[in-house]
Protein backbone atom coordinates (compact mmCIF):
# COMPACT_ATOMS: atom_id res chain seq x y z
CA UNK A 1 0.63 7.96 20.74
CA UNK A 2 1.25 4.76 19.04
CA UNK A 3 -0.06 3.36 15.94
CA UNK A 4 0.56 -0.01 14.72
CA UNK A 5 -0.90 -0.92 11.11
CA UNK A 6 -0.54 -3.52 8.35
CA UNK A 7 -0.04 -2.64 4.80
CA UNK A 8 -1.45 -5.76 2.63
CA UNK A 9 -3.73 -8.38 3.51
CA UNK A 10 -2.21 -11.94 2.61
CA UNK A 11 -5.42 -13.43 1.84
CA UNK A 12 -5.94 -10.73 -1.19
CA UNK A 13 -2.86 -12.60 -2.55
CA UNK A 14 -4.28 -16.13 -3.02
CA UNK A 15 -7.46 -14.65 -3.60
CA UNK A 16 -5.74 -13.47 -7.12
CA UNK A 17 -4.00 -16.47 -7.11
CA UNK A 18 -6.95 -18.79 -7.34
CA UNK A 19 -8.46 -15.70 -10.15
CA UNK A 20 -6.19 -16.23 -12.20
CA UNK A 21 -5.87 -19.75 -13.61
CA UNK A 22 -9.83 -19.85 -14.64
CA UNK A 23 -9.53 -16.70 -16.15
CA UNK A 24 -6.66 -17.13 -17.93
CA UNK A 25 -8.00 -20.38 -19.58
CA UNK A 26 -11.18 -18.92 -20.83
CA UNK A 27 -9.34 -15.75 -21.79
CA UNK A 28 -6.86 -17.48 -24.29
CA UNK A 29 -8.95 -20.66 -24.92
CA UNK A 30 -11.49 -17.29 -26.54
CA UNK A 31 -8.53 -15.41 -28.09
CA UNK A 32 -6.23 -18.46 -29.61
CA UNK A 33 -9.79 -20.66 -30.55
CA UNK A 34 -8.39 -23.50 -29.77
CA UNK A 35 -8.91 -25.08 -26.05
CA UNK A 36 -5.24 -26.20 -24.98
CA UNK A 37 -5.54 -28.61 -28.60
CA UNK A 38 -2.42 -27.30 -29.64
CA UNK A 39 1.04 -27.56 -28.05
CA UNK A 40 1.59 -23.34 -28.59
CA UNK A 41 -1.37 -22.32 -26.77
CA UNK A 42 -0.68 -25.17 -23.65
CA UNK A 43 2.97 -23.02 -23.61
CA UNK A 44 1.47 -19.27 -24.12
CA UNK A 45 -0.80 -20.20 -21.14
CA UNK A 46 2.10 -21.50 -18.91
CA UNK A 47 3.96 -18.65 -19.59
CA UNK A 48 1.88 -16.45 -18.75
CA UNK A 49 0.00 -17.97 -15.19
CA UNK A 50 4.00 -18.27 -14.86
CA UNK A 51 4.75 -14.66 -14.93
CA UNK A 52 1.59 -13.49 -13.80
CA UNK A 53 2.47 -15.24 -10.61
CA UNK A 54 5.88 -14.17 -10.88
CA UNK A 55 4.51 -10.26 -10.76
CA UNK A 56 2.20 -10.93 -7.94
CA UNK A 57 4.99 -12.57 -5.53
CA UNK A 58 7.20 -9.50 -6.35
CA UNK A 59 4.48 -7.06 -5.04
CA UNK A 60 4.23 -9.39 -2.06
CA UNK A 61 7.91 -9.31 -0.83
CA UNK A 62 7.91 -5.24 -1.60
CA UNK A 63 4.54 -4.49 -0.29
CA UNK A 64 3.70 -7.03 2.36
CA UNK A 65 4.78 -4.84 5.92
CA UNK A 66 3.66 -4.10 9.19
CA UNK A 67 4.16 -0.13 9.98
CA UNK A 68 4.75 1.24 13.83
CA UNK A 69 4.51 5.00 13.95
CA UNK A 70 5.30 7.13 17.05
CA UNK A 71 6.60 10.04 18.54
CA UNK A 72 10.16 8.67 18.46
CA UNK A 73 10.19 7.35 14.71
CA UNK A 74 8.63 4.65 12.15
CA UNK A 75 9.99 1.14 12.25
CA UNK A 76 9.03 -0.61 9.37
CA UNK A 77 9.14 -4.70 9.42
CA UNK A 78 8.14 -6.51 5.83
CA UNK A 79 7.06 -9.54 6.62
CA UNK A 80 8.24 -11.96 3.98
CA UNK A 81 12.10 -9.93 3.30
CA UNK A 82 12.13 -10.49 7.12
CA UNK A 83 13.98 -7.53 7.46
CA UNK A 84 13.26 -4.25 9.67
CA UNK A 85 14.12 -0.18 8.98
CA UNK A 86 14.03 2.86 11.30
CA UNK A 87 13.07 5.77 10.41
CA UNK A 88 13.47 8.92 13.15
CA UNK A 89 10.99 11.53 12.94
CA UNK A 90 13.44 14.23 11.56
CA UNK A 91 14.07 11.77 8.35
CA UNK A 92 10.84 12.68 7.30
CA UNK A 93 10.89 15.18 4.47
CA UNK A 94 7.03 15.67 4.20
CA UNK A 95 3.88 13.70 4.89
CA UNK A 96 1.23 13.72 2.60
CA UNK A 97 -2.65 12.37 4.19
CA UNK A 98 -5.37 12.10 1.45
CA UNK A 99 -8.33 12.43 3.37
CA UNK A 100 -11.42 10.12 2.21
CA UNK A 101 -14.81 11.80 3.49
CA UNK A 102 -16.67 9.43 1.45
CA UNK A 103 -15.46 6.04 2.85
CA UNK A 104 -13.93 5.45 5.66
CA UNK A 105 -10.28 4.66 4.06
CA UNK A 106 -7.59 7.22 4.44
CA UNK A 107 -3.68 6.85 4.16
CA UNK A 108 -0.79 8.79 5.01
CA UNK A 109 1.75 8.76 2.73
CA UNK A 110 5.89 9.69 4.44
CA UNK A 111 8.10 10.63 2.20
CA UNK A 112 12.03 10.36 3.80
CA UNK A 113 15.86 11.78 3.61
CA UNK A 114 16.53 8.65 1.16
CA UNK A 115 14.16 8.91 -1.69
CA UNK A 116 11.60 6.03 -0.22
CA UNK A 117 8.14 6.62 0.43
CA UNK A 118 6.05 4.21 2.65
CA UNK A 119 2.22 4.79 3.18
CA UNK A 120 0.31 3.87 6.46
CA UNK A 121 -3.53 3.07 5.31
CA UNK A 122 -5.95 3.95 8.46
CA UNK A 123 -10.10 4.22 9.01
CA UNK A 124 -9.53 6.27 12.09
CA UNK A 125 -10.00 9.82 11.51
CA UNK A 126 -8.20 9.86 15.34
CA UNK A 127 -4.98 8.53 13.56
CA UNK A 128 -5.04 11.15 11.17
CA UNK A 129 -5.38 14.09 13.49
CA UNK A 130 -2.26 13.13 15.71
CA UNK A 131 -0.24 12.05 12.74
CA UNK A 132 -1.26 16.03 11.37
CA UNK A 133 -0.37 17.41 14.96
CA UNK A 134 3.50 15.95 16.02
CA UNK A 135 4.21 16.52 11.78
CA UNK A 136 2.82 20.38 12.27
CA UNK A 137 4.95 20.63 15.75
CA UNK A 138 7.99 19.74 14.64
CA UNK A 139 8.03 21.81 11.24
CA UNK A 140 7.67 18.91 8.83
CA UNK A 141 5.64 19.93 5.56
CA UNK A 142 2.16 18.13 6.32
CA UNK A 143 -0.31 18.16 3.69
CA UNK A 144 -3.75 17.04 3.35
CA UNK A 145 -5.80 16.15 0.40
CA UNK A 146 -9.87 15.53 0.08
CA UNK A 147 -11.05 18.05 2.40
CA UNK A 148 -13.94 20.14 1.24
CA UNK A 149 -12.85 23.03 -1.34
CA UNK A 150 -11.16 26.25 0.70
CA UNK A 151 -10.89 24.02 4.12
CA UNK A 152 -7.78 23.64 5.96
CA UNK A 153 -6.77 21.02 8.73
CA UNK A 154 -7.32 23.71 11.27
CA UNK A 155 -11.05 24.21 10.28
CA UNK A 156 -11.74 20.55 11.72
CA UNK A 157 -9.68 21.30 14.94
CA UNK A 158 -6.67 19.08 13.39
């Protein structure tokens, strides 16, 4: 079993991007009354679009990865650090799934030896039942959130 996932969609990036200069000129052009007359309120707005951007690049570099779970371990590339971890399976401390029955959205949450924590969003059910199996086999703490009250993993044939 393989499964091979992305984390962040890029184009959810710009998309804020391009939100964020319109609404940051009718929200301060509203709260300082003046539209960009005044030399202040031209700098405010800089300042912030400047850190605003700022904040979203950050969660970029940290958040941006592709995720490759299997049997052997998780190798973890982020795509704009360019940089790559392993992870083996017995580095895993506990995995946590939340279970969405709602939408079709889950995500399985790995929680390691080194205090990090990297999730792996999926739509498969599939994913989450052999993710819940090797974790069970091998002794690993495997929880699983948003089933229906009093249900356990094993009721579904997890």
């Amino acid at each position: 079993m393989r499964i091979i996932k992305e984390n962040v969609n890029l184009s959810a990036l710009l998309f804020y991007l391009l939100i964020i200069i319109p609404f940051d000129y009718i929200f301060f052009g509203a709260y300082i009354n003046e539209k960009f007359d005044s030399t202040y309120s031209k700098i405010i707005d800089i300042v912030i679009i400047t850190l605003e951007v700022a904040l979203l690049l950050n969660f970029s570099i940290k958040n941006i990865y592709r995720i490759d779970f299997s049997e052997n371990g998780i190798e973890i590339a982020y795509k704009l650090k360019k940089t790559k971890k392993r992870y083996e399976i017995n580095n895993v401390i506990k995995v946590i799934m939340s279970y969405s029955q709602r939408n079709s959205m889950s995500n399985i949450n790995f929680y390691f030896d080194d205090n990090s924590k990297i999730s792996l969003p999926t739509s498969e059910k599939e994913d989450l039942k052999k993710t819940y199996r090797i974790f069970k086999n091998k002794n690993i703490e495997c929880k699983v959130l948003g089933l229906a009250a009093g249900r356990t993993p094993e009721d579904y044939k997890w």
